[in-house]
ModelCIF file with pLDDT and N, C-alpha, C, O atoms, coordinates in Angstrom:
data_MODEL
#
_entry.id   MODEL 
#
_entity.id                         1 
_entity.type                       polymer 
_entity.pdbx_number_of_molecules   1 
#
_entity_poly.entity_id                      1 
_entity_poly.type                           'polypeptide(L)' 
_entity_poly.nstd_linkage                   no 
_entity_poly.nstd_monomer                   no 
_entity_poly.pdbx_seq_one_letter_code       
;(UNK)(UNK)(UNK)(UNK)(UNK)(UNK)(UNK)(UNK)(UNK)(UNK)(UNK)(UNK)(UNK)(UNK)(UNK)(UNK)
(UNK)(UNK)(UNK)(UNK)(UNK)(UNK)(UNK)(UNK)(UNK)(UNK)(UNK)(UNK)(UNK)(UNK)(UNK)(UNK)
(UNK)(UNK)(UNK)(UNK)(UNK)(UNK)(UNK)(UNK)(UNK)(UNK)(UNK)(UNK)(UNK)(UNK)(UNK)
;
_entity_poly.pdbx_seq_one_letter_code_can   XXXXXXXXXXXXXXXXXXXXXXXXXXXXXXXXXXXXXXXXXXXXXXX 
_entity_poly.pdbx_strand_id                 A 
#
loop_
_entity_poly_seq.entity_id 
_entity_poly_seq.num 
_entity_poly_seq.mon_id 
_entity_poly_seq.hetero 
1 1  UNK n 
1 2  UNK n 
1 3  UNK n 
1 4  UNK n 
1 5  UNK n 
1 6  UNK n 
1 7  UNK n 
1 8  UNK n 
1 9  UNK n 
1 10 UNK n 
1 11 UNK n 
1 12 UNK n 
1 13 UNK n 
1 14 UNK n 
1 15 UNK n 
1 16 UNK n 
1 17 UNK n 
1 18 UNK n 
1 19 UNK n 
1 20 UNK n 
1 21 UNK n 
1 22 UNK n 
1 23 UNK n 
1 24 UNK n 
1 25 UNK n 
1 26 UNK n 
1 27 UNK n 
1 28 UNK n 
1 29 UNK n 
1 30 UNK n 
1 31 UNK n 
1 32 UNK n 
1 33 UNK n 
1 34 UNK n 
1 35 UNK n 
1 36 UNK n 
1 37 UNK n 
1 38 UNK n 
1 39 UNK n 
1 40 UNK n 
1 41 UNK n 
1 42 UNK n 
1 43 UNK n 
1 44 UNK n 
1 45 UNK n 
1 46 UNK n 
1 47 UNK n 
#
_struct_asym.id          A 
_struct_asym.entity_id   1 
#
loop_
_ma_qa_metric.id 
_ma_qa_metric.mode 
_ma_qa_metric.name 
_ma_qa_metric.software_group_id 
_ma_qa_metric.type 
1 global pLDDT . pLDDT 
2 local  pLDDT . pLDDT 
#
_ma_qa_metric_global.metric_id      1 
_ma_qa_metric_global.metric_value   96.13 
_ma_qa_metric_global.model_id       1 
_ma_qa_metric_global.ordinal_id     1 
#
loop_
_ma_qa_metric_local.label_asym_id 
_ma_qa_metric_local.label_comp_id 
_ma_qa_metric_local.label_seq_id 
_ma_qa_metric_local.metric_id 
_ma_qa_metric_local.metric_value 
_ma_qa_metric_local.model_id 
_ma_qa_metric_local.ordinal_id 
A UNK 1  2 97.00 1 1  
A UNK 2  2 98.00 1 2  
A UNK 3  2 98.00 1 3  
A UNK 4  2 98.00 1 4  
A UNK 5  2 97.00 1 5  
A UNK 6  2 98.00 1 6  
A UNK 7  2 98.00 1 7  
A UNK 8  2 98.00 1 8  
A UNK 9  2 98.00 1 9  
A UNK 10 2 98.00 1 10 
A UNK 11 2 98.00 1 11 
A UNK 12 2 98.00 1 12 
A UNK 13 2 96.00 1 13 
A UNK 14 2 94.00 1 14 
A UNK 15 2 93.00 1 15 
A UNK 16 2 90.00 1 16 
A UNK 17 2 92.00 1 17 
A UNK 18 2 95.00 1 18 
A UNK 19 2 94.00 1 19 
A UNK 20 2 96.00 1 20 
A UNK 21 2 95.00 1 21 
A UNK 22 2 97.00 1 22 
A UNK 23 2 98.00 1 23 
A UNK 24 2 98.00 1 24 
A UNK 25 2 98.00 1 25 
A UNK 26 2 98.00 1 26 
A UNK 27 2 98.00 1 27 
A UNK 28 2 98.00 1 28 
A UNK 29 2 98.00 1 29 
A UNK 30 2 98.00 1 30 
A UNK 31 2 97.00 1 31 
A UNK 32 2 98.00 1 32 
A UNK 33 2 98.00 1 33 
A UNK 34 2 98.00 1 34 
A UNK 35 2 98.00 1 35 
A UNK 36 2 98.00 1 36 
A UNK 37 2 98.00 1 37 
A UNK 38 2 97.00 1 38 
A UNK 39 2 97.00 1 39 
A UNK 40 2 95.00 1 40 
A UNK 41 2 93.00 1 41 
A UNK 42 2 91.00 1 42 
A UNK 43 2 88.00 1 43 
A UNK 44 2 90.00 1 44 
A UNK 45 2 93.00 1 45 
A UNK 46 2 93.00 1 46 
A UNK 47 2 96.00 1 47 
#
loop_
_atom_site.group_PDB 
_atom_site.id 
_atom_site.type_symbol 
_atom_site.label_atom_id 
_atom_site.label_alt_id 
_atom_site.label_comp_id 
_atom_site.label_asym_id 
_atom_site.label_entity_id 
_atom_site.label_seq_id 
_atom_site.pdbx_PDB_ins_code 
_atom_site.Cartn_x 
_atom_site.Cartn_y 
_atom_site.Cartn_z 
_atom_site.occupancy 
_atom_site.B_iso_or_equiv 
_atom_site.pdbx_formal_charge 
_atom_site.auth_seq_id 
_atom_site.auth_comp_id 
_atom_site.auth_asym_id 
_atom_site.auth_atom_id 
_atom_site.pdbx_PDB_model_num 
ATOM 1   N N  . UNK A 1 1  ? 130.347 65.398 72.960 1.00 97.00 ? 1  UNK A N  1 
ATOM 2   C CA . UNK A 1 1  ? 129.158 65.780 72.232 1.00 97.00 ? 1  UNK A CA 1 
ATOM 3   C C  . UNK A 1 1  ? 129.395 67.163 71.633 1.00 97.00 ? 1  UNK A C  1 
ATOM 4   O O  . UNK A 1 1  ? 129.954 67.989 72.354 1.00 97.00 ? 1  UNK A O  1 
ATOM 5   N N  . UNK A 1 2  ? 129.014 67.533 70.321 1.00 98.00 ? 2  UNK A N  1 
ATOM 6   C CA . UNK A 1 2  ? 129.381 68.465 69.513 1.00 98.00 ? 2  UNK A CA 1 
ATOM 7   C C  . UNK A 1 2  ? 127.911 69.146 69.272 1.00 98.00 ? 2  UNK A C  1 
ATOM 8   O O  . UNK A 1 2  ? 126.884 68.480 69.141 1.00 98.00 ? 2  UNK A O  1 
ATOM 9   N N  . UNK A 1 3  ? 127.972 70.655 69.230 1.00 98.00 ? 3  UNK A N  1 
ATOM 10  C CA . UNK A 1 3  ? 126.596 71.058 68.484 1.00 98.00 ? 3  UNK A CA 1 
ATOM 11  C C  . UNK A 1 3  ? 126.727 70.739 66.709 1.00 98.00 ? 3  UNK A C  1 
ATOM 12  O O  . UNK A 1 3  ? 127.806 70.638 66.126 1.00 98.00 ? 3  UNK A O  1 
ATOM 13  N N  . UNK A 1 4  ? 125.707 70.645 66.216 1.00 98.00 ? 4  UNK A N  1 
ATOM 14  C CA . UNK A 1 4  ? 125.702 70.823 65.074 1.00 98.00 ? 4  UNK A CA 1 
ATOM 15  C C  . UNK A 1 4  ? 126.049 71.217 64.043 1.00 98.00 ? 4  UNK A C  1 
ATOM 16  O O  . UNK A 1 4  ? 125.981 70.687 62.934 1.00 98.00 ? 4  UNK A O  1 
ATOM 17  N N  . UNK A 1 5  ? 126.563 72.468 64.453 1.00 97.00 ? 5  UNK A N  1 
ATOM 18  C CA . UNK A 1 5  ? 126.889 74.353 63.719 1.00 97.00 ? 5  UNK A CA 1 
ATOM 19  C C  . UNK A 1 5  ? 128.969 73.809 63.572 1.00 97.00 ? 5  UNK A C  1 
ATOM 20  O O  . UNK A 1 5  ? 129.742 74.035 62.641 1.00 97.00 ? 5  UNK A O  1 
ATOM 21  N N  . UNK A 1 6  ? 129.262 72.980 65.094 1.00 98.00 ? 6  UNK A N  1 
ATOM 22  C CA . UNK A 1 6  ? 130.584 72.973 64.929 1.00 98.00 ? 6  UNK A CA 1 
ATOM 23  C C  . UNK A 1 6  ? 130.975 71.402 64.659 1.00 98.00 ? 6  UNK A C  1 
ATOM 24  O O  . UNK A 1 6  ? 132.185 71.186 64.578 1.00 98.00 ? 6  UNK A O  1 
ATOM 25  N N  . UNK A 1 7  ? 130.220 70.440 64.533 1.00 98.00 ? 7  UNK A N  1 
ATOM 26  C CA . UNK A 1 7  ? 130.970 69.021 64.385 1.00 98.00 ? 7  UNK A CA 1 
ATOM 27  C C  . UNK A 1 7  ? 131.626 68.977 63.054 1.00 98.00 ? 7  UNK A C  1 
ATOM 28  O O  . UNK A 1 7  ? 131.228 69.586 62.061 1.00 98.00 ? 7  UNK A O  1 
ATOM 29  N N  . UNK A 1 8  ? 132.900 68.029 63.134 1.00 98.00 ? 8  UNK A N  1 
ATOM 30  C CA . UNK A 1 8  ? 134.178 67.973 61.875 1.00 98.00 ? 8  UNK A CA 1 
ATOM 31  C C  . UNK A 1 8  ? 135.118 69.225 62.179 1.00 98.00 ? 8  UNK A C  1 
ATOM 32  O O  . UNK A 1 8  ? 136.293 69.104 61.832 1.00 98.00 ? 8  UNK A O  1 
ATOM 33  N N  . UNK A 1 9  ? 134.821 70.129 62.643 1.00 98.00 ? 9  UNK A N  1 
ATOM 34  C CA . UNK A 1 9  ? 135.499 71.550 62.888 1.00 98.00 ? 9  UNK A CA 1 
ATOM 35  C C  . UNK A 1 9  ? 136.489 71.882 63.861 1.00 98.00 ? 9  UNK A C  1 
ATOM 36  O O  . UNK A 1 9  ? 137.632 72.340 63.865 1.00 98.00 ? 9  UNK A O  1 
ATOM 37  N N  . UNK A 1 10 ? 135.317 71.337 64.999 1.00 98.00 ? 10 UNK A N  1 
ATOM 38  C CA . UNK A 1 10 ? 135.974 71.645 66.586 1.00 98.00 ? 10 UNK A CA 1 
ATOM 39  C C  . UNK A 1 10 ? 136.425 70.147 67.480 1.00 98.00 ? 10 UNK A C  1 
ATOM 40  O O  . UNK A 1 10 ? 136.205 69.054 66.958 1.00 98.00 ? 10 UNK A O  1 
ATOM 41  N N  . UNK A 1 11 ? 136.883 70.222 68.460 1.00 98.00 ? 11 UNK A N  1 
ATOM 42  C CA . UNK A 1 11 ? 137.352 68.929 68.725 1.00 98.00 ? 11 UNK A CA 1 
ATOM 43  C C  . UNK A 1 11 ? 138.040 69.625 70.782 1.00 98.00 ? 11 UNK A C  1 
ATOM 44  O O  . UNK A 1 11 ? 138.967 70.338 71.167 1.00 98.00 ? 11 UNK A O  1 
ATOM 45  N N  . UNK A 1 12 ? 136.775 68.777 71.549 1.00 98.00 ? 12 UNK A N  1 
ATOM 46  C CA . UNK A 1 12 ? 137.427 68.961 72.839 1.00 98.00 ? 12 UNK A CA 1 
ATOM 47  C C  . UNK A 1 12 ? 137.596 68.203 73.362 1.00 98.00 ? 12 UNK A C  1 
ATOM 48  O O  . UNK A 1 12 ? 137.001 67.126 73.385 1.00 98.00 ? 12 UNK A O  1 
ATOM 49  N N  . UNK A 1 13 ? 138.825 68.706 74.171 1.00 96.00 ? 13 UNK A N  1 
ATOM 50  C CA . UNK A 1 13 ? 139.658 67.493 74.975 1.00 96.00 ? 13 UNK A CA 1 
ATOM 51  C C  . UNK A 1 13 ? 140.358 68.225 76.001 1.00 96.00 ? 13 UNK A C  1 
ATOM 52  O O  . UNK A 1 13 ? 140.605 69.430 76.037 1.00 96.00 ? 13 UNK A O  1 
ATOM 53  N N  . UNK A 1 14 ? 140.680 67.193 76.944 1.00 94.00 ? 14 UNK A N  1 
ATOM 54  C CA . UNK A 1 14 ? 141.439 67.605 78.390 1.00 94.00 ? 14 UNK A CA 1 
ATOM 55  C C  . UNK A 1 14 ? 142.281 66.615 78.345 1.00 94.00 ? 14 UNK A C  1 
ATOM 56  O O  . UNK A 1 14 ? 142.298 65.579 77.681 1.00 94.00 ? 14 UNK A O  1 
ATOM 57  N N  . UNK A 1 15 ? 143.643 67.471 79.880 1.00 93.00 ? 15 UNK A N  1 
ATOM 58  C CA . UNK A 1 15 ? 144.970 67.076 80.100 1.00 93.00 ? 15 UNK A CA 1 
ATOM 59  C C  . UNK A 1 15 ? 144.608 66.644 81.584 1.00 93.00 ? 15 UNK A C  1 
ATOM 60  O O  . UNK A 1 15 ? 144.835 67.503 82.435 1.00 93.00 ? 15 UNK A O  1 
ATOM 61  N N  . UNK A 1 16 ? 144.124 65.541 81.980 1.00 90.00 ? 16 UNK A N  1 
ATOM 62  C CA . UNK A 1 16 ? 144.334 65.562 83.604 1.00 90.00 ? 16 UNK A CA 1 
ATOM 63  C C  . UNK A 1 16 ? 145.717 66.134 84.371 1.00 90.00 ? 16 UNK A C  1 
ATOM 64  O O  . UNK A 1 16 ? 145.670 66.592 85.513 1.00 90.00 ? 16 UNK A O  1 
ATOM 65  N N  . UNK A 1 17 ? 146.515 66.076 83.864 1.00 92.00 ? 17 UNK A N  1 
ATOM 66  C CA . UNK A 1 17 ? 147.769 66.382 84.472 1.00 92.00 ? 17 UNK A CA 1 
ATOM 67  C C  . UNK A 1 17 ? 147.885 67.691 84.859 1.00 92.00 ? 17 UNK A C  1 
ATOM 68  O O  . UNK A 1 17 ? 148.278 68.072 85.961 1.00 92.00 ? 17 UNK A O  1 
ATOM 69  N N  . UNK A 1 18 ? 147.508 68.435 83.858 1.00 95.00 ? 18 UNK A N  1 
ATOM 70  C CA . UNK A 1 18 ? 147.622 69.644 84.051 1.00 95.00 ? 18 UNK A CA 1 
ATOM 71  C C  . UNK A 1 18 ? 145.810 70.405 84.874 1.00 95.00 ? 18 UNK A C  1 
ATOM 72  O O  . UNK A 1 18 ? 145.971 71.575 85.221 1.00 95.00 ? 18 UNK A O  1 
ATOM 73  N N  . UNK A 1 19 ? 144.912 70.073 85.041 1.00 94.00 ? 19 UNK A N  1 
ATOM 74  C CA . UNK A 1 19 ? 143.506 69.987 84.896 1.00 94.00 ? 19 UNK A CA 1 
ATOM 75  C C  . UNK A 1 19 ? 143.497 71.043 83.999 1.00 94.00 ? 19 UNK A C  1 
ATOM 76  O O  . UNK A 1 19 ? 143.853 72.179 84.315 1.00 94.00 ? 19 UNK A O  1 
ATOM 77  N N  . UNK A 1 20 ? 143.131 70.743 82.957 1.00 96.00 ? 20 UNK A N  1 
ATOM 78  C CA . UNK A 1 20 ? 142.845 71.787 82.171 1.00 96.00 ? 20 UNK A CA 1 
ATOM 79  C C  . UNK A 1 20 ? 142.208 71.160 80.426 1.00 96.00 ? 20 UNK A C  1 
ATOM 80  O O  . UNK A 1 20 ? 142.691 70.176 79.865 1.00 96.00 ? 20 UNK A O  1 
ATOM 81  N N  . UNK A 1 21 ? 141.455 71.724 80.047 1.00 95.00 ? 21 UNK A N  1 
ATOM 82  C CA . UNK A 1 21 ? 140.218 71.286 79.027 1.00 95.00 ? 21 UNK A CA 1 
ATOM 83  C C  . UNK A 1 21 ? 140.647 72.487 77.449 1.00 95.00 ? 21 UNK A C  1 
ATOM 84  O O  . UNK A 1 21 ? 141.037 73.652 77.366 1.00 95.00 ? 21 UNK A O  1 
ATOM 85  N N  . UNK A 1 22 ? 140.369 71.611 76.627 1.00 97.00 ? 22 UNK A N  1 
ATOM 86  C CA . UNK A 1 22 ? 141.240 72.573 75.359 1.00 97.00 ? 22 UNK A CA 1 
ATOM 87  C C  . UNK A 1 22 ? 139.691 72.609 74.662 1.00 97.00 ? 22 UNK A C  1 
ATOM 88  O O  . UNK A 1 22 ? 138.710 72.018 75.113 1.00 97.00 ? 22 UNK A O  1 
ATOM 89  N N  . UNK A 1 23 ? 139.728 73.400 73.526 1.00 98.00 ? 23 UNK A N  1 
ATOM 90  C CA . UNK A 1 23 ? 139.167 73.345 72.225 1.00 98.00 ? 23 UNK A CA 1 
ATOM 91  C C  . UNK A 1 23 ? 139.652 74.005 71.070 1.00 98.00 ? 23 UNK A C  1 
ATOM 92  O O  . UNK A 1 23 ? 139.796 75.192 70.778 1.00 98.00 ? 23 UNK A O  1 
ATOM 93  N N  . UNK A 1 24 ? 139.845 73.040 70.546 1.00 98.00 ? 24 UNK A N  1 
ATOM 94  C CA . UNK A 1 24 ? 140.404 73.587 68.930 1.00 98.00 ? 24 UNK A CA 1 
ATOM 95  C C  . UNK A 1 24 ? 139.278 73.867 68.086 1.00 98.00 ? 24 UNK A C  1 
ATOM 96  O O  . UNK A 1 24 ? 138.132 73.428 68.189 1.00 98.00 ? 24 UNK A O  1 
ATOM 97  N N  . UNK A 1 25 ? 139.854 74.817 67.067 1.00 98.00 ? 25 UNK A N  1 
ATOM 98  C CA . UNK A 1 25 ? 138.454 75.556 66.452 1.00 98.00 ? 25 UNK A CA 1 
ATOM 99  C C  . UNK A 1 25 ? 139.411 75.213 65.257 1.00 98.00 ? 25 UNK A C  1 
ATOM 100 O O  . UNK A 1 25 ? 140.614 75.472 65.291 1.00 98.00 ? 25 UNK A O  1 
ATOM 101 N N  . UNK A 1 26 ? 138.711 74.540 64.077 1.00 98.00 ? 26 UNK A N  1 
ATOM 102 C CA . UNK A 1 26 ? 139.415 74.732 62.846 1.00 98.00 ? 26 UNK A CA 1 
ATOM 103 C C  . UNK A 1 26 ? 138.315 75.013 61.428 1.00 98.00 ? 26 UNK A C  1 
ATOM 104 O O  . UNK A 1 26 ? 137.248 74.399 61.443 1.00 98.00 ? 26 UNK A O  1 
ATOM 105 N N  . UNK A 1 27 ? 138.578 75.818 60.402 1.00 98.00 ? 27 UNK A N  1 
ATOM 106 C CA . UNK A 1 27 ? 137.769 76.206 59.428 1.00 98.00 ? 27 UNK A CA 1 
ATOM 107 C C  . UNK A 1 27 ? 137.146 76.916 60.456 1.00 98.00 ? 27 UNK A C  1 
ATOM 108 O O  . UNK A 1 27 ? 136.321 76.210 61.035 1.00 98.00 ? 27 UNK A O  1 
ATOM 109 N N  . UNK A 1 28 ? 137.257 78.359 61.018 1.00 98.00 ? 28 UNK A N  1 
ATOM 110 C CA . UNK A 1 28 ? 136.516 78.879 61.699 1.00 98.00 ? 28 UNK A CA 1 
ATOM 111 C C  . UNK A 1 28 ? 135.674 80.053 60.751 1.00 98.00 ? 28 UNK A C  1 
ATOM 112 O O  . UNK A 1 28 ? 136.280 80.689 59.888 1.00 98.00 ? 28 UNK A O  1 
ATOM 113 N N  . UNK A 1 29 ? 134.626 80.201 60.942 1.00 98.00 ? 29 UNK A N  1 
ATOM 114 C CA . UNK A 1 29 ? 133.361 80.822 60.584 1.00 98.00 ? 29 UNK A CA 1 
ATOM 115 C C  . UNK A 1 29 ? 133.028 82.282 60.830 1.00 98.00 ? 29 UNK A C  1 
ATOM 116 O O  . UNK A 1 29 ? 132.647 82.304 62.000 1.00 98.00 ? 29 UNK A O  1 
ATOM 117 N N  . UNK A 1 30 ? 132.973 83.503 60.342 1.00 98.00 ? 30 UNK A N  1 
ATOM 118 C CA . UNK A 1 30 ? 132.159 84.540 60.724 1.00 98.00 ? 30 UNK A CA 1 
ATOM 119 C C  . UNK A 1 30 ? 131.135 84.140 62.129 1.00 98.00 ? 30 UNK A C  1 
ATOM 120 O O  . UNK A 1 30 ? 131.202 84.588 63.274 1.00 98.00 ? 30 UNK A O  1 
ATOM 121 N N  . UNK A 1 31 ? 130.343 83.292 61.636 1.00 97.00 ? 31 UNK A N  1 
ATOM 122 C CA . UNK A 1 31 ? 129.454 82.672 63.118 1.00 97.00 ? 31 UNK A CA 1 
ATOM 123 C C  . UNK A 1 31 ? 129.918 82.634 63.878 1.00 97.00 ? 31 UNK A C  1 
ATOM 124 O O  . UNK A 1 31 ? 129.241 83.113 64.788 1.00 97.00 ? 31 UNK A O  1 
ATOM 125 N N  . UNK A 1 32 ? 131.269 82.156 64.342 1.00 98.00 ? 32 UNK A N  1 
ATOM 126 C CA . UNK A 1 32 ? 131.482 81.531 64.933 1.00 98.00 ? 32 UNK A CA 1 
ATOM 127 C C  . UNK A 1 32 ? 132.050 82.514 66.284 1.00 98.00 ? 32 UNK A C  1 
ATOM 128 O O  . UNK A 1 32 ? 132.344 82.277 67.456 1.00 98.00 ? 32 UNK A O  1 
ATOM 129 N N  . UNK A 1 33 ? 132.023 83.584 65.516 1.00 98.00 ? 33 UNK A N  1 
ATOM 130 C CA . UNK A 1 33 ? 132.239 84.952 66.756 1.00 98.00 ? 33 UNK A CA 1 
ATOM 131 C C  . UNK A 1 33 ? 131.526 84.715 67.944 1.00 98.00 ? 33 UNK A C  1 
ATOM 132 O O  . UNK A 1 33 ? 130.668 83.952 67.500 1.00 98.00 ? 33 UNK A O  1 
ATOM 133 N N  . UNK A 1 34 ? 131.255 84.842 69.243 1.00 98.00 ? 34 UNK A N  1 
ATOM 134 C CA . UNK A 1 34 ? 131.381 85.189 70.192 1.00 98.00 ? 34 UNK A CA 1 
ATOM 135 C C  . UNK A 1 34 ? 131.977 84.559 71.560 1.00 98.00 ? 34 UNK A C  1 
ATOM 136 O O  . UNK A 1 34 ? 132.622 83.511 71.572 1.00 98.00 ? 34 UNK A O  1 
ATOM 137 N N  . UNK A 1 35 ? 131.674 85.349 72.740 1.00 98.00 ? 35 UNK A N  1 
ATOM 138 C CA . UNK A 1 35 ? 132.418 85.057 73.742 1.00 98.00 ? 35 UNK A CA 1 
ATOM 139 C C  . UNK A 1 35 ? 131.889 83.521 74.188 1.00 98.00 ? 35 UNK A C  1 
ATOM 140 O O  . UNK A 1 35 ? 130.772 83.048 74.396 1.00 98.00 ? 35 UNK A O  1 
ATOM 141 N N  . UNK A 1 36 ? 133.362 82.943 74.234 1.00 98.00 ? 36 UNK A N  1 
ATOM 142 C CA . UNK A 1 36 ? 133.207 81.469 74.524 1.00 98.00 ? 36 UNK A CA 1 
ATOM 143 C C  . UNK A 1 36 ? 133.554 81.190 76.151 1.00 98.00 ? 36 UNK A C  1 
ATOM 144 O O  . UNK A 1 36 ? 134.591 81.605 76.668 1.00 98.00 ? 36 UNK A O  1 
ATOM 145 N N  . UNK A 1 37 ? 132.846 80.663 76.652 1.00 98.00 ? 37 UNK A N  1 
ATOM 146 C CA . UNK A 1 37 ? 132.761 80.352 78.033 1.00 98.00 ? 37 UNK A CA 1 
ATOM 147 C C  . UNK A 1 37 ? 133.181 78.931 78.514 1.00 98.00 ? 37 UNK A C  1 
ATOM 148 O O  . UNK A 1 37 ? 132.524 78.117 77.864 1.00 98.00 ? 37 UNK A O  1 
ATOM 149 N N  . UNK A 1 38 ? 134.180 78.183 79.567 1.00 97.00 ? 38 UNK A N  1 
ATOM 150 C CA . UNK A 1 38 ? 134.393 77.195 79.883 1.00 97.00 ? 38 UNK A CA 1 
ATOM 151 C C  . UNK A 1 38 ? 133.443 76.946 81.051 1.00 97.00 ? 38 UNK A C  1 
ATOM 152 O O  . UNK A 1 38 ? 133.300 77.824 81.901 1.00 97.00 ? 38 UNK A O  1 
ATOM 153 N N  . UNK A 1 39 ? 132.674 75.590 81.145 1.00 97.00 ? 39 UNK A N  1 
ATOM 154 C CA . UNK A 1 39 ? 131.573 75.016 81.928 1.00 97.00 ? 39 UNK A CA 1 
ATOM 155 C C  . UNK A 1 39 ? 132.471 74.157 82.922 1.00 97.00 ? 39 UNK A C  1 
ATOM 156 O O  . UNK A 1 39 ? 133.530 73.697 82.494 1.00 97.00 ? 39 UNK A O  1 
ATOM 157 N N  . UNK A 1 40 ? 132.126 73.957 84.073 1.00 95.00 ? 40 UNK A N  1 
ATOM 158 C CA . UNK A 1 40 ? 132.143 72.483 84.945 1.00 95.00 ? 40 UNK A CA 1 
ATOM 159 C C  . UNK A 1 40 ? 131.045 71.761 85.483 1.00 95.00 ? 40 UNK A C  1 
ATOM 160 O O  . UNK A 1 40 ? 130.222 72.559 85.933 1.00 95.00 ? 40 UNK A O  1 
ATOM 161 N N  . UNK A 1 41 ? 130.735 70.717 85.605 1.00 93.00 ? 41 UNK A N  1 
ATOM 162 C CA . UNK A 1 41 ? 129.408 70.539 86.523 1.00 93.00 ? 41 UNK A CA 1 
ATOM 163 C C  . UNK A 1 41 ? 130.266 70.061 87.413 1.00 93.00 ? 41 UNK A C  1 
ATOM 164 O O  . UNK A 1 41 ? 131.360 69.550 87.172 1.00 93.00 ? 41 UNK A O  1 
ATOM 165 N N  . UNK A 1 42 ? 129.566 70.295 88.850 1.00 91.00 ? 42 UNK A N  1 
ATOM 166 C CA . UNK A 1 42 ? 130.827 69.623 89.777 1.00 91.00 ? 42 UNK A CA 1 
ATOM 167 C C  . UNK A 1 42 ? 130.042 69.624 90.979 1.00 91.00 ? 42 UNK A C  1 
ATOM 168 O O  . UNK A 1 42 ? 129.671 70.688 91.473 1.00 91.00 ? 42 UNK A O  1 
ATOM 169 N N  . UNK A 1 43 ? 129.597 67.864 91.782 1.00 88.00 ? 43 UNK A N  1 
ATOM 170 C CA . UNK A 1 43 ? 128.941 68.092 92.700 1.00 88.00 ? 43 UNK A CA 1 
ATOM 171 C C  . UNK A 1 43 ? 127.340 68.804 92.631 1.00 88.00 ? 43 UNK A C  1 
ATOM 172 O O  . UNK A 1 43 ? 126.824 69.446 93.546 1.00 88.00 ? 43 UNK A O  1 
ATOM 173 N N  . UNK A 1 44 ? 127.002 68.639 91.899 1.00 90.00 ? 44 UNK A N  1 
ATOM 174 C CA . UNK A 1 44 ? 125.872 69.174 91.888 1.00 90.00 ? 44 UNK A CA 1 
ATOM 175 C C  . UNK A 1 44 ? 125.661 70.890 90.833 1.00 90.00 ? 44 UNK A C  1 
ATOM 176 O O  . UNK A 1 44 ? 124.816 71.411 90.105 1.00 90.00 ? 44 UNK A O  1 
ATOM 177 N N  . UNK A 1 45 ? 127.000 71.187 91.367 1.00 93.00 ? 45 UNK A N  1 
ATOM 178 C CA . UNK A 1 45 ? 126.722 72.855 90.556 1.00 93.00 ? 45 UNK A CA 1 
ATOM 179 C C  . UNK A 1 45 ? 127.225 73.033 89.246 1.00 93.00 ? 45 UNK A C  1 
ATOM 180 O O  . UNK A 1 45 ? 127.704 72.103 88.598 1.00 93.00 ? 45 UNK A O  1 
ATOM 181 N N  . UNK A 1 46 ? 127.132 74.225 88.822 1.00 93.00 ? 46 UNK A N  1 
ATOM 182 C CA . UNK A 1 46 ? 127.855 74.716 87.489 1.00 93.00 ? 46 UNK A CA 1 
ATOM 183 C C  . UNK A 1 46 ? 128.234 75.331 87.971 1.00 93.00 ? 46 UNK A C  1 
ATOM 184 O O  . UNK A 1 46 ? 127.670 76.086 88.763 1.00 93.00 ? 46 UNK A O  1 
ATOM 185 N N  . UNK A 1 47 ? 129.925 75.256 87.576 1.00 96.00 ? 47 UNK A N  1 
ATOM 186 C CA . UNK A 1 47 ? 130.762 76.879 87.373 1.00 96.00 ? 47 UNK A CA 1 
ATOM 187 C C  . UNK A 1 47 ? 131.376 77.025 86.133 1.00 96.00 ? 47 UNK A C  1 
ATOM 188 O O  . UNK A 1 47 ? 131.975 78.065 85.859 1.00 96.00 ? 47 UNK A O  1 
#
């Protein structure tokens, strides 16, 4: 699921192998500045 601001642009995906979750940013934006944060839900929580 994509926000709005980034669909056609951005594109995320993960490597089980490695556990680890990518995002590519392409045609990136003035907007598109700030600090980007990686989510988990896991068990109930967020980290």
């Amino acid at each position: 699921n994509y926000a709005d601001s980034v669909k056609g642009r951005f594109t995320i995906s993960r490597d089980s192998a490695k556990n680890t979750m990518y995002l590519q940013m392409n045609s990136l934006k003035p907007e598109d500045t700030a600090v980007y944060f990686c989510n988990a839900y896991y068990y109930t929580d967020n980290y």
